[in-house]
Protein backbone atom coordinates (compact mmCIF):
# COMPACT_ATOMS: atom_id res chain seq x y z
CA UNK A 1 0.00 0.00 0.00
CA UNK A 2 1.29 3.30 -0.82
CA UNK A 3 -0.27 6.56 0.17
CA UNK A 4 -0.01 10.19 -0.56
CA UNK A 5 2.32 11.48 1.98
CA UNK A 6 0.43 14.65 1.25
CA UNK A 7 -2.45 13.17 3.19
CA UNK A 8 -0.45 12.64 6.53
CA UNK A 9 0.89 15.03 9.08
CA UNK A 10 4.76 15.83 9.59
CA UNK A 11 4.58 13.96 12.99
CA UNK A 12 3.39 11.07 11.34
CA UNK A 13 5.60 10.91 8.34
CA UNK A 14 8.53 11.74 11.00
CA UNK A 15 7.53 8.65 12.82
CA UNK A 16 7.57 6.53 9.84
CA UNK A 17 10.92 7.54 8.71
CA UNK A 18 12.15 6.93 12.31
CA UNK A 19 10.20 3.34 12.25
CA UNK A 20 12.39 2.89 8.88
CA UNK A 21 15.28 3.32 10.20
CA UNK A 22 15.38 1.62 13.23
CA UNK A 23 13.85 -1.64 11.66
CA UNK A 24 16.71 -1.25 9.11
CA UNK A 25 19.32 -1.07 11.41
CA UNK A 26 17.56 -4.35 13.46
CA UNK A 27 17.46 -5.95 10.17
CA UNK A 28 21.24 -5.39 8.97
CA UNK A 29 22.13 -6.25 12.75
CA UNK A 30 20.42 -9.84 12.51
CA UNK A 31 21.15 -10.68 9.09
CA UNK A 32 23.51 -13.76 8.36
CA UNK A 33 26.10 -11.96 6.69
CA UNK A 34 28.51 -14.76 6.97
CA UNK A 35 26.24 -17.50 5.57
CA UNK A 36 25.34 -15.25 2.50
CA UNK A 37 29.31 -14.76 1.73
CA UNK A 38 29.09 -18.97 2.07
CA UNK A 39 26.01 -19.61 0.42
CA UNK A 40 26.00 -17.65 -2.60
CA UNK A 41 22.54 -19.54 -4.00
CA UNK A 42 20.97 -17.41 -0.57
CA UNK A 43 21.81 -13.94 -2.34
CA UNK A 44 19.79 -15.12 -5.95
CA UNK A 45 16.76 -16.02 -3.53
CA UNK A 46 17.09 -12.71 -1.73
CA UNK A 47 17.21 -10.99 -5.26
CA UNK A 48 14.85 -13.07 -6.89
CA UNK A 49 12.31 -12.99 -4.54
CA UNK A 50 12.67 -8.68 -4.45
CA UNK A 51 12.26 -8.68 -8.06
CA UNK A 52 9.41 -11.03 -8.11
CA UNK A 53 7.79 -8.74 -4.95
CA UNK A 54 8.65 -5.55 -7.29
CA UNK A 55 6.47 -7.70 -10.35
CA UNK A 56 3.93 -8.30 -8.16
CA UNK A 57 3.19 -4.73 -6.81
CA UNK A 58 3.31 -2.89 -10.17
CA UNK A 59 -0.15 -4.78 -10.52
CA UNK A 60 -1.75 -2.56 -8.72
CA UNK A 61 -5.02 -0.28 -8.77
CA UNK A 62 -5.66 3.46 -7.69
CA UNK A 63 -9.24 2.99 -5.74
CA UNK A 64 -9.35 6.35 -4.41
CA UNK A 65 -6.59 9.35 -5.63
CA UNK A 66 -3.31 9.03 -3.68
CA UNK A 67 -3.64 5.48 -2.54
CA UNK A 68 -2.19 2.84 -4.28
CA UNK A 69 -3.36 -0.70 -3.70
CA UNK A 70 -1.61 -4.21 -4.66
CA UNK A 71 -1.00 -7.39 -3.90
CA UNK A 72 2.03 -7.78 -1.47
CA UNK A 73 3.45 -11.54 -1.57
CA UNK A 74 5.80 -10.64 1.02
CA UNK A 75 4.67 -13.86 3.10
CA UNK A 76 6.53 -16.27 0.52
CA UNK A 77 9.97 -13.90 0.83
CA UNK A 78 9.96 -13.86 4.25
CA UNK A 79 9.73 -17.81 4.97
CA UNK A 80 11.90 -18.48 1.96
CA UNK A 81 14.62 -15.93 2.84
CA UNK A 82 13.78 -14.67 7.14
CA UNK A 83 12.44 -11.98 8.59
CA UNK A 84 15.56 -9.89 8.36
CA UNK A 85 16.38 -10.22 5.15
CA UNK A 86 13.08 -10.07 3.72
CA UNK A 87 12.79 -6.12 5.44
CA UNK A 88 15.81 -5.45 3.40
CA UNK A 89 15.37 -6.82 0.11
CA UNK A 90 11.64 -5.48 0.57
CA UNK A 91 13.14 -1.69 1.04
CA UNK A 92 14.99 -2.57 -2.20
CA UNK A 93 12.10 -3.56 -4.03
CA UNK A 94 10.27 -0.59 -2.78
CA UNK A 95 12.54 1.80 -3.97
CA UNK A 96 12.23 0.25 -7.32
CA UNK A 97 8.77 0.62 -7.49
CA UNK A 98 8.73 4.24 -6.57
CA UNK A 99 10.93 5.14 -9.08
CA UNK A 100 8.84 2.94 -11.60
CA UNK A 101 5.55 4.35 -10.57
CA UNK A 102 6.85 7.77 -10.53
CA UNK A 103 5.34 8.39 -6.95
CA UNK A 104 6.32 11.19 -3.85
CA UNK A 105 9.08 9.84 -2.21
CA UNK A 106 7.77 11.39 1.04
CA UNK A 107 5.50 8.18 1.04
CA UNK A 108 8.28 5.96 1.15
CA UNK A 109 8.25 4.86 5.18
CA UNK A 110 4.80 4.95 5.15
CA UNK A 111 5.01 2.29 2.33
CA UNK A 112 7.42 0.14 3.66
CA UNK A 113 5.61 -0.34 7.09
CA UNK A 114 2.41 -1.29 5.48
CA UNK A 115 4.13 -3.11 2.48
CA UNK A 116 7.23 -4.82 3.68
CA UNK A 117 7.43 -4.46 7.99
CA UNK A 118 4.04 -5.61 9.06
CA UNK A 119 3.58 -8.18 6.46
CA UNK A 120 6.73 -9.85 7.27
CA UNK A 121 6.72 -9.73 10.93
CA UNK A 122 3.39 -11.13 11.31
CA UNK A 123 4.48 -13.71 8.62
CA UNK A 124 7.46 -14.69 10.60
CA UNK A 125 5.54 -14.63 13.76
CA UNK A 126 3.00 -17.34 12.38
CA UNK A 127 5.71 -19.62 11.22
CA UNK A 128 7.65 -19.54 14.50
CA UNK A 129 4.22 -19.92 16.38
CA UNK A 130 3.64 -23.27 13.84
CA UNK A 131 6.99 -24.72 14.74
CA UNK A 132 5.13 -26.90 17.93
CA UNK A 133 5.99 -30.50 18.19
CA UNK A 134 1.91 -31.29 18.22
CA UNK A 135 1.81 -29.68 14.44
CA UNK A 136 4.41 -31.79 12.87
CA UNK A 137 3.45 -31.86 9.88
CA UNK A 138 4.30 -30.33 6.30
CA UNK A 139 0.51 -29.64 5.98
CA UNK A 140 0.54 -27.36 8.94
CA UNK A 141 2.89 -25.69 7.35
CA UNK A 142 1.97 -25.19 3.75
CA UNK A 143 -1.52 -24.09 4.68
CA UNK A 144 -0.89 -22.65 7.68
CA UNK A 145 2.34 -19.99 7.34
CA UNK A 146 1.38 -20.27 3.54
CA UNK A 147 -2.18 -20.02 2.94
CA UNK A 148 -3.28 -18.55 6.47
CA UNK A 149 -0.23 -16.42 6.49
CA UNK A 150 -0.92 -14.84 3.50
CA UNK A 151 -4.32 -13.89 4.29
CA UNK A 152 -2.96 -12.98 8.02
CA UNK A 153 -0.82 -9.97 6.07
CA UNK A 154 -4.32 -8.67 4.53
CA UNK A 155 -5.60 -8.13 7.66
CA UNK A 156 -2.96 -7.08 9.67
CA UNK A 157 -2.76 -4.04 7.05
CA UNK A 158 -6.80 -3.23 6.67
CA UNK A 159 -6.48 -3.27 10.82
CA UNK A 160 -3.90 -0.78 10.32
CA UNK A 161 -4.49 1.21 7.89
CA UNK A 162 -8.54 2.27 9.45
CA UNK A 163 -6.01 2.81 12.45
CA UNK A 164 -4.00 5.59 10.74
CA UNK A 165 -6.77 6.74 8.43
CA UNK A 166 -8.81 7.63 11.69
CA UNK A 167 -6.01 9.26 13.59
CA UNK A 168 -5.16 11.42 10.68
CA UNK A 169 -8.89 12.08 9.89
CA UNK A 170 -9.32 10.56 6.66
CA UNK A 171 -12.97 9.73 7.56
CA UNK A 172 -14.33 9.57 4.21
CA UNK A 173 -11.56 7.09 3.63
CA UNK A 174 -12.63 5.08 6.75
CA UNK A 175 -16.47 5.22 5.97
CA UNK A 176 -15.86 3.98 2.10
CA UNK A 177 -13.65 1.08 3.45
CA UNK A 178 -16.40 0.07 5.99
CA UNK A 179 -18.94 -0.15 3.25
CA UNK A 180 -16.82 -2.25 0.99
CA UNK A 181 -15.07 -4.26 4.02
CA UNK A 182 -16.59 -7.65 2.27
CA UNK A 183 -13.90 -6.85 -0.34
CA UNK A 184 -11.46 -7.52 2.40
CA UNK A 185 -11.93 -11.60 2.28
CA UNK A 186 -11.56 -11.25 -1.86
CA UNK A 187 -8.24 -10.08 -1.14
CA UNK A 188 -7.37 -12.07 1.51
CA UNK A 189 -8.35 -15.12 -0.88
CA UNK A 190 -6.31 -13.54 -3.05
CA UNK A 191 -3.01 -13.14 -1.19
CA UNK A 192 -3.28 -16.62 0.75
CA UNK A 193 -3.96 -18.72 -2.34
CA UNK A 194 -0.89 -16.46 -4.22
CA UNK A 195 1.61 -17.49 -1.51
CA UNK A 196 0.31 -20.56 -0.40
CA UNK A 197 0.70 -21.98 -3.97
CA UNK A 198 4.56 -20.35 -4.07
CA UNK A 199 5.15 -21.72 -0.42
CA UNK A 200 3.74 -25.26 -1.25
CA UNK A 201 5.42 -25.53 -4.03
CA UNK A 202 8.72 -24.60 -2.96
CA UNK A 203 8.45 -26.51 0.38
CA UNK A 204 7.49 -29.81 -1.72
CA UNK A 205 10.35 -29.75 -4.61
CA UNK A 206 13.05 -26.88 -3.14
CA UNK A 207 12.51 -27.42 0.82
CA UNK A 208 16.44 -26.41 1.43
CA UNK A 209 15.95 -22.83 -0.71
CA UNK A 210 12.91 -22.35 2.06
CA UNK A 211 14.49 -20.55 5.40
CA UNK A 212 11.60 -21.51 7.56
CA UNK A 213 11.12 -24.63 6.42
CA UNK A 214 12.96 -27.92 8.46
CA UNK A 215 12.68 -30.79 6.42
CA UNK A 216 13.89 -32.94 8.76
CA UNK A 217 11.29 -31.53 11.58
CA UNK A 218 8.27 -31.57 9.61
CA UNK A 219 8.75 -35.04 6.94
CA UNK A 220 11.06 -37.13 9.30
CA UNK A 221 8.92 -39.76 10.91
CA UNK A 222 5.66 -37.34 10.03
């Protein structure tokens, strides 16, 4: 999601550039530098899965004038490549797809909490949360971090964003996404089938390219 940062106060758009930074610095601190110099197949998924991100969200729609609405995918890049790594290569692909939109880079923060931060925390938070002894089993998995997850980032973000568009007092903005909130589960379908197909299928013929993934906990003795 990417929104006007005309729309939004200094304080706010301070915060967000503060939020930016810090989860930045937290993600550069807890990246595996070491294992990407040794593993050089680690840096092609980090790229690939930016670029495919970057695909993904110049598919997008303009619903209302100065908000930008796509698909996110950023569920799949953060079990296939961690949570750390997937805030960086997400603030890559980001900046790509201002440039290629050609929109205010005052939006920027504000675009990478809802687009890249939130979605791959709560993405990461599921799969760790999934990794229980009693759910041992690839199934759990696939459908839950991939399907559930993906459709956990939709919601996370429509939470979210009526948060901000309330404390900013974009009411009309609030009161049209109230009245179209059945929408919401369209998208959600959307987002969970999108990386639920990705994560299945990379968890079933790739599982060692998939970061989140323990073969050896989920199909050993399953």
């Amino acid at each position: 999601m990417f929104l006007d940062p005309s729309l939004l106060p200094g304080s706010v758009l301070a915060a967000a550039w503060a939020l930016l930074a810090l989860g930045l610095l937290a993600a550069a601190r807890y990246t595996p530098w070491r294992i990407l110099r040794l593993s050089p197949e680690r840096v092609h998924l980090v790229a690939g899965g930016a670029v495919a991100c970057l695909l993904l969200w110049l598919l997008n729609i303009r619903m209302i004038d100065g908000l930008v609405l796509h698909l996110l995918g950023v569920t799949t890049l953060t079990l296939v490549v961690g949570w750390s790594l997937a805030l960086l290569a997400g603030a890559g692909a980001l900046l790509a797809f201002v440039l290629a939109a050609d929109l205010p880079w005052g939006g920027y923060p504000v675009a990478w909490l809802f687009t890249v931060a939130l979605p791959a925390t709560a993405s990461w938070l599921l799969a760790r949360a999934l990794y229980r002894p009693r759910l041992r089993n690839p199934f759990f998995y696939i459908l839950g971090a991939g399907f559930a997850g993906g459709a956990l980032v939709v919601l996370v973000d429509a939470v979210a964003a009526l948060v901000l568009f309330s404390a900013v007092g974009l009411e009309r903005w609030v009161d049209g996404a109230l009245t179209f909130w059945p929408l919401l589960f369209l998208v959600m379908f959307s987002e969970g089938f999108i990386n639920g197909m990705c994560v299945a299928a990379l968890a079933v013929f790739y599982p060692d390219a998939v970061k989140t993934f323990d073969d050896r906990f989920y199909l050993d003795d399953a």
